[in-house]
C-alpha atoms as a PDB file:
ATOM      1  CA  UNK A   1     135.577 101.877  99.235  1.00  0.00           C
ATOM      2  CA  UNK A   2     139.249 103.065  99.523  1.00  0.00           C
ATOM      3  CA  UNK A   3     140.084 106.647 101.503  1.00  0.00           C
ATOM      4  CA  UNK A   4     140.533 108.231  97.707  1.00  0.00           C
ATOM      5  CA  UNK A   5     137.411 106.737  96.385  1.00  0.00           C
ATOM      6  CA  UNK A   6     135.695 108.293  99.705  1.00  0.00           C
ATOM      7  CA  UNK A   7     137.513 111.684  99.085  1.00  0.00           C
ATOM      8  CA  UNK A   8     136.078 111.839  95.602  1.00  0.00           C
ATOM      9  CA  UNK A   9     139.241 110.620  93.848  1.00  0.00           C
ATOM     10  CA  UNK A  10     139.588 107.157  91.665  1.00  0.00           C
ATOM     11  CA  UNK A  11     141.610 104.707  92.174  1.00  0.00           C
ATOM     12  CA  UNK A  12     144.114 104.929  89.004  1.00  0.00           C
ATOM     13  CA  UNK A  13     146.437 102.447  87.508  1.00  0.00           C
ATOM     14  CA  UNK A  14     150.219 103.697  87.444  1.00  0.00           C
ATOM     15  CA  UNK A  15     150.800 105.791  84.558  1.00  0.00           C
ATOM     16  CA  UNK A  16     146.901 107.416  84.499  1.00  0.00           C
ATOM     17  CA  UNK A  17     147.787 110.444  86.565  1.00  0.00           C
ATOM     18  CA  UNK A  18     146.983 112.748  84.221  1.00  0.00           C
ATOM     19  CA  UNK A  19     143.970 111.431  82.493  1.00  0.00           C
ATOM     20  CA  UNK A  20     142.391 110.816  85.866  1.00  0.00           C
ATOM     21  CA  UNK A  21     143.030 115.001  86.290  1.00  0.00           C
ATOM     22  CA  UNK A  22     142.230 115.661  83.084  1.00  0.00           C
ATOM     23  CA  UNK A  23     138.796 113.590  83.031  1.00  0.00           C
ATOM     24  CA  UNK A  24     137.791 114.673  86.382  1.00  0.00           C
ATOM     25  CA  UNK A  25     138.528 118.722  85.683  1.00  0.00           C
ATOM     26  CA  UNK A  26     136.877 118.434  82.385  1.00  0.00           C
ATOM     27  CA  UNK A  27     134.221 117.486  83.362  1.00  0.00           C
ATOM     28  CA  UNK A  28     133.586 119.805  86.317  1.00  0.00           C
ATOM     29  CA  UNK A  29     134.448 122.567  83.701  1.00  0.00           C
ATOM     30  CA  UNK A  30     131.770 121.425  80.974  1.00  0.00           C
ATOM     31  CA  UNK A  31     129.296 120.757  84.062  1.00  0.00           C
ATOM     32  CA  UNK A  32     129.963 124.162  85.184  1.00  0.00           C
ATOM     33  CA  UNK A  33     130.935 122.686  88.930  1.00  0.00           C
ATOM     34  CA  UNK A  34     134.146 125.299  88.427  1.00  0.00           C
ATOM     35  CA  UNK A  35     132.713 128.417  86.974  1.00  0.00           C
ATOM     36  CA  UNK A  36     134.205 130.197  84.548  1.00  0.00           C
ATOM     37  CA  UNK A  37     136.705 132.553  86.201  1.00  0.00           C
ATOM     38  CA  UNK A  38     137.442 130.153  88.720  1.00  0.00           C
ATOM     39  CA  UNK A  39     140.958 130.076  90.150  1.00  0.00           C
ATOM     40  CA  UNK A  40     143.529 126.756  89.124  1.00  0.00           C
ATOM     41  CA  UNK A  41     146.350 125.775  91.858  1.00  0.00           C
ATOM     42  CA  UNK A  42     148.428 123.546  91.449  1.00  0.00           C
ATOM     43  CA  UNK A  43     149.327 123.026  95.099  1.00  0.00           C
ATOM     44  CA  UNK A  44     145.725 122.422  95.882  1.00  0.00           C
ATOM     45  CA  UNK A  45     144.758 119.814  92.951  1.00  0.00           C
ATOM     46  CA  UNK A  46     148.525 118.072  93.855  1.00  0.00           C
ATOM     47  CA  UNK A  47     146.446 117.526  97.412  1.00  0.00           C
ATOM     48  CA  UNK A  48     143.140 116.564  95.868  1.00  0.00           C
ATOM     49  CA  UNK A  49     144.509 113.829  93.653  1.00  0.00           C
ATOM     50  CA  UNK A  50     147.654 112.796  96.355  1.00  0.00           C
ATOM     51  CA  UNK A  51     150.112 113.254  93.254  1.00  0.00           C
ATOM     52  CA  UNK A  52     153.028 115.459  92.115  1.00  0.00           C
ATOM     53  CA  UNK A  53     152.440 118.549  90.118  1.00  0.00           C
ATOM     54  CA  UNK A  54     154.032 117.396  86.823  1.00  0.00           C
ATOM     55  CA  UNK A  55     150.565 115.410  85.931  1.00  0.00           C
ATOM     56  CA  UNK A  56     148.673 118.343  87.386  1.00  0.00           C
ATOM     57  CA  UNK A  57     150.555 120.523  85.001  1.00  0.00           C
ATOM     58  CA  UNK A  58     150.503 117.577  81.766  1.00  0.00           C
ATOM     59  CA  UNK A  59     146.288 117.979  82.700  1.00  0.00           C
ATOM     60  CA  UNK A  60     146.418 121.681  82.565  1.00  0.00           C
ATOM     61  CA  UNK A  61     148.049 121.877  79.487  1.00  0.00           C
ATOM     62  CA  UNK A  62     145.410 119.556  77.682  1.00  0.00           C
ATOM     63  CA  UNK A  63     142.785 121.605  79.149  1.00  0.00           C
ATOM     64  CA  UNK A  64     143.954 125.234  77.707  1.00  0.00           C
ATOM     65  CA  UNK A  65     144.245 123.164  74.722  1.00  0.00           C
ATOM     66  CA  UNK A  66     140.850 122.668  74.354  1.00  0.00           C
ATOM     67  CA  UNK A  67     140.360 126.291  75.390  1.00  0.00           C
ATOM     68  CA  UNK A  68     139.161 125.812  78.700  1.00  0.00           C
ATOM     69  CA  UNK A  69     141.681 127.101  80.833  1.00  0.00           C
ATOM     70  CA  UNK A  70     143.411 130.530  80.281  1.00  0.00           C
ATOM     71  CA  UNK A  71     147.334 131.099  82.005  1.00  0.00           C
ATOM     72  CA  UNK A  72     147.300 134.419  82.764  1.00  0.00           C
ATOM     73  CA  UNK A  73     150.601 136.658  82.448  1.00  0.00           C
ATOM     74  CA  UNK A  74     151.067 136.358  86.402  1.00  0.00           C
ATOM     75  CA  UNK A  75     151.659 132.171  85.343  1.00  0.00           C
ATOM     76  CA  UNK A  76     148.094 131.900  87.253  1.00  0.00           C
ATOM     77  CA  UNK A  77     145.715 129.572  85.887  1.00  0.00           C
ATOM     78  CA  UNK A  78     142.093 130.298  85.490  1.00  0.00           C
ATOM     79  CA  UNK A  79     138.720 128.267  84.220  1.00  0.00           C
ATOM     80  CA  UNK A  80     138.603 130.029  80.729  1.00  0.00           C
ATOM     81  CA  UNK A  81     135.772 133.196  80.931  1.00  0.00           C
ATOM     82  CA  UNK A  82     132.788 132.143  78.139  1.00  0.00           C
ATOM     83  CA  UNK A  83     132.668 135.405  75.634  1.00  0.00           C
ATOM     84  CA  UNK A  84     129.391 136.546  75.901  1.00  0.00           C
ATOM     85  CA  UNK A  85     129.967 140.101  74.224  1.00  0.00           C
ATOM     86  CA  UNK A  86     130.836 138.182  71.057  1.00  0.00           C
ATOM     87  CA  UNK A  87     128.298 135.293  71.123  1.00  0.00           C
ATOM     88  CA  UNK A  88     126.330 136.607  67.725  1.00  0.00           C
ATOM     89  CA  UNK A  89     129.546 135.627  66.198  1.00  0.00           C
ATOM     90  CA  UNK A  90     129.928 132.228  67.096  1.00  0.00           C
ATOM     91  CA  UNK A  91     126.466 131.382  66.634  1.00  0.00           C
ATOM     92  CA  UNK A  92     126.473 132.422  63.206  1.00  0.00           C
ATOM     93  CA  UNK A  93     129.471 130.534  62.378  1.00  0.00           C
ATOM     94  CA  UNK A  94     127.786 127.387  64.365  1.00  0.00           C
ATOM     95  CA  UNK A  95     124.638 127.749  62.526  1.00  0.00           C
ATOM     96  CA  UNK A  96     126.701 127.808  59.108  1.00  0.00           C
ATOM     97  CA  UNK A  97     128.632 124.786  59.591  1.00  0.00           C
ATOM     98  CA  UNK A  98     126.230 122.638  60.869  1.00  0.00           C
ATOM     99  CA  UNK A  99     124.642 123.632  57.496  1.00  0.00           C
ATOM    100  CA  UNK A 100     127.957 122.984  55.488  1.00  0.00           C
ATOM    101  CA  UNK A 101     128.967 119.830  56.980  1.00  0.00           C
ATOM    102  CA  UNK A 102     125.409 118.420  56.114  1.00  0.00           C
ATOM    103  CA  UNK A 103     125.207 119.253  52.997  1.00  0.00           C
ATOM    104  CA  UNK A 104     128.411 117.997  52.028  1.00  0.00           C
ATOM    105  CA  UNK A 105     127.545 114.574  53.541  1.00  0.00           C
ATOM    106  CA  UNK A 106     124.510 114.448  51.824  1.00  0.00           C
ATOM    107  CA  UNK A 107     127.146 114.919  48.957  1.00  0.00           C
ATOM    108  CA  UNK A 108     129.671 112.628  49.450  1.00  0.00           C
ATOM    109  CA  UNK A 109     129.294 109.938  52.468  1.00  0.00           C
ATOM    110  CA  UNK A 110     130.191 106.776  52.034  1.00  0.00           C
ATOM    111  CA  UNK A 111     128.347 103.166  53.358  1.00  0.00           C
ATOM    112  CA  UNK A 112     130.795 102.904  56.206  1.00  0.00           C
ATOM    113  CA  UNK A 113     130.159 106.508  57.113  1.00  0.00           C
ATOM    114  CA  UNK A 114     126.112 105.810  57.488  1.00  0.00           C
ATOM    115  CA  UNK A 115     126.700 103.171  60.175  1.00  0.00           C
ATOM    116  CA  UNK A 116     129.216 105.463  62.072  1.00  0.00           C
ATOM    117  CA  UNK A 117     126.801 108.365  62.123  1.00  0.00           C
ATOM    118  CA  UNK A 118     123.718 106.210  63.490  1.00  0.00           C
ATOM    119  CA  UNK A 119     125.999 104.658  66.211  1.00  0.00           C
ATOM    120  CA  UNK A 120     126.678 107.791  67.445  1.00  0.00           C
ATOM    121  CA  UNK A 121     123.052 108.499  66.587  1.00  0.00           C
ATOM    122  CA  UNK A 122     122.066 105.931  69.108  1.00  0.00           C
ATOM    123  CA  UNK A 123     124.396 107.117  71.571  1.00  0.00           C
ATOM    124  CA  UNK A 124     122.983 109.947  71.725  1.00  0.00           C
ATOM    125  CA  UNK A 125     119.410 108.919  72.013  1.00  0.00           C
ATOM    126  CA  UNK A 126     120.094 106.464  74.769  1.00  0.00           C
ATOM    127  CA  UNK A 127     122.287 109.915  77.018  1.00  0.00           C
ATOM    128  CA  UNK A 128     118.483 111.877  76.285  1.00  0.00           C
ATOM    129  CA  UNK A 129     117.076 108.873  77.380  1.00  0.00           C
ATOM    130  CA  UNK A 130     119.680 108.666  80.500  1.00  0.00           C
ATOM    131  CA  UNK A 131     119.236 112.356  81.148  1.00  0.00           C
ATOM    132  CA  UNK A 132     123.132 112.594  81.456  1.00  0.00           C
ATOM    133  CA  UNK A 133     123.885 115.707  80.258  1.00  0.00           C
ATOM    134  CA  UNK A 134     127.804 115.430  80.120  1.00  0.00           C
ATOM    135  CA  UNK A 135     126.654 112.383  77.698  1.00  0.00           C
ATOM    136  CA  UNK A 136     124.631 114.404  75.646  1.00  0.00           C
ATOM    137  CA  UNK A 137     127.356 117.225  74.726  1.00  0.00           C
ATOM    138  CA  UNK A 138     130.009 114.362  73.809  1.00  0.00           C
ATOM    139  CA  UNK A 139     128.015 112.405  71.704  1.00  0.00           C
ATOM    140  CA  UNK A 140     125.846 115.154  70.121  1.00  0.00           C
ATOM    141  CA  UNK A 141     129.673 116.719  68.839  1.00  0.00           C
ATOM    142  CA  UNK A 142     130.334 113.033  67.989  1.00  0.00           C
ATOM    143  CA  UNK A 143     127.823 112.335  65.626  1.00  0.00           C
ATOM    144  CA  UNK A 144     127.672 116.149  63.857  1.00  0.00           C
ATOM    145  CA  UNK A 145     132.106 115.441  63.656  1.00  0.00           C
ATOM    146  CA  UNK A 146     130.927 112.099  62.036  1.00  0.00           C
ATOM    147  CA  UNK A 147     128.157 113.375  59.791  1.00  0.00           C
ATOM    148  CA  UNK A 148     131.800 116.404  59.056  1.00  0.00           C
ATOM    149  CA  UNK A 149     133.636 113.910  58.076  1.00  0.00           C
ATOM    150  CA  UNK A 150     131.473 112.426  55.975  1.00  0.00           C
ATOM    151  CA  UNK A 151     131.964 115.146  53.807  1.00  0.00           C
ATOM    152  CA  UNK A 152     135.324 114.585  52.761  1.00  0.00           C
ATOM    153  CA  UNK A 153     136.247 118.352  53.713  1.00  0.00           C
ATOM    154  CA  UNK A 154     139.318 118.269  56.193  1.00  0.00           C
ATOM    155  CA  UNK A 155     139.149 122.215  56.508  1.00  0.00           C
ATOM    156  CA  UNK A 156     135.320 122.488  57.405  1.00  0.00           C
ATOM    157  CA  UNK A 157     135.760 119.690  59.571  1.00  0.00           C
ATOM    158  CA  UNK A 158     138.248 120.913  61.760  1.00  0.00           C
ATOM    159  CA  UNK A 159     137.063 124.529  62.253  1.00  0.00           C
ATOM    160  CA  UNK A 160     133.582 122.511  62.862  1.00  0.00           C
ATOM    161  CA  UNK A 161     135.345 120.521  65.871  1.00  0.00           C
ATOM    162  CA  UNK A 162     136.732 123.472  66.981  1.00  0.00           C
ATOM    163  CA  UNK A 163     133.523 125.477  67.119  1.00  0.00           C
ATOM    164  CA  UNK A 164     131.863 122.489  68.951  1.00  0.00           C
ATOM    165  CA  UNK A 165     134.780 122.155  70.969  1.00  0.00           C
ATOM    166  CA  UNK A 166     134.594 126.473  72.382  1.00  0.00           C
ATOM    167  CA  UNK A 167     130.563 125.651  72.531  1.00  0.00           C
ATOM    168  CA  UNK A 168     130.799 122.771  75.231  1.00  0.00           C
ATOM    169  CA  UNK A 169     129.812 124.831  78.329  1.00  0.00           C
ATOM    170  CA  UNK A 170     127.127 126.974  76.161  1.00  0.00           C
ATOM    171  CA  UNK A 171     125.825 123.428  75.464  1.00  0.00           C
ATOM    172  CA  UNK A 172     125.131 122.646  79.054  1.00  0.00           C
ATOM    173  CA  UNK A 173     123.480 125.344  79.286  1.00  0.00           C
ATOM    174  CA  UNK A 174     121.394 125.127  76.839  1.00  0.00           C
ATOM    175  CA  UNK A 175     120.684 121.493  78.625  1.00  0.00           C
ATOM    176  CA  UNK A 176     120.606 122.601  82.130  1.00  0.00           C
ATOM    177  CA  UNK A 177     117.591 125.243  80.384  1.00  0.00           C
ATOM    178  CA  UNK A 178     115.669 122.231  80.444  1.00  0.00           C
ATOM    179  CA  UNK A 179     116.848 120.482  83.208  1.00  0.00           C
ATOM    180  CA  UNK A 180     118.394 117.757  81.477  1.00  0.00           C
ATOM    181  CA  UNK A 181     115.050 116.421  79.916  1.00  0.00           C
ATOM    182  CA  UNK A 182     115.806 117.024  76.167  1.00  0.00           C
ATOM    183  CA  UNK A 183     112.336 116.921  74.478  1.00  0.00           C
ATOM    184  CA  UNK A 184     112.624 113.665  71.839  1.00  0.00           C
ATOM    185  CA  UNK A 185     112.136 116.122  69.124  1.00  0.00           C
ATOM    186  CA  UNK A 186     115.606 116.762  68.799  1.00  0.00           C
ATOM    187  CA  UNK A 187     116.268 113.046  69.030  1.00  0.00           C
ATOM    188  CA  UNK A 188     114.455 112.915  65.921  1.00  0.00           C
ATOM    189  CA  UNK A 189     115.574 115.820  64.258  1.00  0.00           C
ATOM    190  CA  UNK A 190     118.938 114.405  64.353  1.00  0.00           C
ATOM    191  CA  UNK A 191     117.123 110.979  62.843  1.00  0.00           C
ATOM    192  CA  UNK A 192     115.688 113.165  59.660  1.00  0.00           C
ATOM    193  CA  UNK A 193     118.987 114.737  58.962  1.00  0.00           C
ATOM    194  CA  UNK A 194     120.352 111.685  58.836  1.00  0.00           C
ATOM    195  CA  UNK A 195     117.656 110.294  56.389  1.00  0.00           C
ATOM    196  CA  UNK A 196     118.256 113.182  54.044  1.00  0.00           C
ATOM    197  CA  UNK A 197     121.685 112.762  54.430  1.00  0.00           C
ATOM    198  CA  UNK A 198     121.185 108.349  53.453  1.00  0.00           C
ATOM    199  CA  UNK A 199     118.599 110.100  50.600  1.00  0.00           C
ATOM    200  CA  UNK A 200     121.717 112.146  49.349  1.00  0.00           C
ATOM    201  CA  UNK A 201     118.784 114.957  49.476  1.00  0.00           C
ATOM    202  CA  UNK A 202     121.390 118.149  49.919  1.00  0.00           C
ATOM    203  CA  UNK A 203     118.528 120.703  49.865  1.00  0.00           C
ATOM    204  CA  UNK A 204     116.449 118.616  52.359  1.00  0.00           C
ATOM    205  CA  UNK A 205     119.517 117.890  54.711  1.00  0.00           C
ATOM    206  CA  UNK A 206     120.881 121.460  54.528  1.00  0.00           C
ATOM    207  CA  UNK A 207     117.591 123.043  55.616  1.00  0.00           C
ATOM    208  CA  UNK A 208     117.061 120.643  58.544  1.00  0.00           C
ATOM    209  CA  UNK A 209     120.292 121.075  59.726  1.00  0.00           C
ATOM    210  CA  UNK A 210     119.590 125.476  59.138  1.00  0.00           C
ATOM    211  CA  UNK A 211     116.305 124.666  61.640  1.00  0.00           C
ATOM    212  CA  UNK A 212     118.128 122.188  64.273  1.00  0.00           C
ATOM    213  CA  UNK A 213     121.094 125.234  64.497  1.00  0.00           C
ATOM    214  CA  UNK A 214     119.123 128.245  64.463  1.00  0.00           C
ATOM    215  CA  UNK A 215     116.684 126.305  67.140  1.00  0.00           C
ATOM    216  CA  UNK A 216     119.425 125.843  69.649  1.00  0.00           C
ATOM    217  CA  UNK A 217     120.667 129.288  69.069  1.00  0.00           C
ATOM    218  CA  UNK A 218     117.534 130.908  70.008  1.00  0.00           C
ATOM    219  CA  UNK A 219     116.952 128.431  73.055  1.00  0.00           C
ATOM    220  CA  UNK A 220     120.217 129.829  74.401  1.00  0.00           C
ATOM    221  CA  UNK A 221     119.412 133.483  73.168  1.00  0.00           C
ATOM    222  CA  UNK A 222     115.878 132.675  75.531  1.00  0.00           C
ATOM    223  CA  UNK A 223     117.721 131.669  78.376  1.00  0.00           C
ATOM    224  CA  UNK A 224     120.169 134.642  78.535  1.00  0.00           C
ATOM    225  CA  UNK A 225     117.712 137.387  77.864  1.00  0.00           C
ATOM    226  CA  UNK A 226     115.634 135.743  81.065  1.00  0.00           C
ATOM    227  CA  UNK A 227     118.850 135.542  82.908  1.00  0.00           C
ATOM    228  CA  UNK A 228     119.571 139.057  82.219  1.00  0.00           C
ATOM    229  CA  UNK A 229     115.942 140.428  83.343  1.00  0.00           C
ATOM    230  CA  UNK A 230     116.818 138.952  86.318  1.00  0.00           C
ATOM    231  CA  UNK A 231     120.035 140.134  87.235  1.00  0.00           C
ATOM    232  CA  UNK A 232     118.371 143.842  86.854  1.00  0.00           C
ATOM    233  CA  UNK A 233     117.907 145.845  90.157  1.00  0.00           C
ATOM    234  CA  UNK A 234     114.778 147.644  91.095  1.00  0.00           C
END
């Protein structure tokens, strides 16, 4: 094992600067390893990965990007804050578009779009199986963005990625609520969406997909409520 590989830090082929940054402080930000809030330097991260600051800063910008790191008018840089206060409205867009998007592939898929949704399908099964959670949360947004797709809507489909996209860290939440042993259930909920959606049964597929949504939301509503008892001093 080389020094960097001891010091937690890949070896990288020249050129991979910033996707070794970016891959490494994504996932610490989905896994929750920097909380949200957490102070970004530059200086320090140029240390940790033993490069310059220009792929630091190429790394940073993907990750505000993708929302999940603010720059604040000082030019600090912060892990983006999850917005609680306004939850109620993301979940009910959430629960709508996973609604949406199903229905319209029940609607309109294609052959080739049936094998790409039960690869990712499988995917997914074998992360629950794993009990990788960072798995879970990329290929459970994989399949629902193919199962999107399938339904020929460009406009649902992207604000569906991008609701998926702000919902990452909320995801491993919901996860780490129970402890990274997803109950097969929701393996196979995902399975008999997907039958409804091969059935081209839109009624069928739109209310399983109405039940898999609104059961996540209140899994997460569950675990905040307890969290919140807890905080509350006696």
């Amino acid at each position: 094992m080389t020094k960097k590989e001891k010091a937690g830090v890949p070896e990288r082929k020249r050129g991979s600067g910033v996707k070794v940054v970016y891959d490494l402080l994504r996932d610490e930000i989905l896994d929750l390893v920097l909380l949200p809030g957490s102070p970004i330097d530059e200086v320090q991260l140029a240390e940790r990965f033993k490069m310059s600051r220009t792929p630091i800063r190429e790394a940073l910008v993907r990750l505000a990007g993708e929302g999940l790191i603010d720059t604040l008018p000082n030019r600090s840089t912060m892990v983006s804050n999850i917005d609680f206060l306004n939850m109620h409205t993301y979940f009910d867009a959430l629960v709508l578009m996973y609604r949406v998007t199903t229905r319209l592939a029940a609607q309109h898929h294609r052959a080739e779009d049936l094998k790409i949704i039960r690869a990712h399908q499988a995917e997914f099964a074998a992360a629950v199986q794993a009990q990788d959670a960072l798995a879970m949360i990329a290929t459970n947004a994989a399949l629902h963005q193919a199962i999107s797709e399938a339904g020929r809507n460009p406009y649902f489909t992207s604000l569906f990625n991008r609701l998926l996209d702000e919902g990452r860290r909320i995801l491993r939440l919901y996860y780490q609520s129970y402890e990274d042993r997803l109950p097969q259930r929701f393996v196979d909920e995902h399975e008999d969406m997907i039958a409804m959606i091969a059935a081209r049964d839109v009624d069928a597929a739109d209310r399983l997909a109405k039940a898999h949504a609104e059961q996540i939301v209140h899994q997460i509503q569950k675990l905040f409520t307890r969290d919140q008892r807890l905080e509350v001093a006696l």
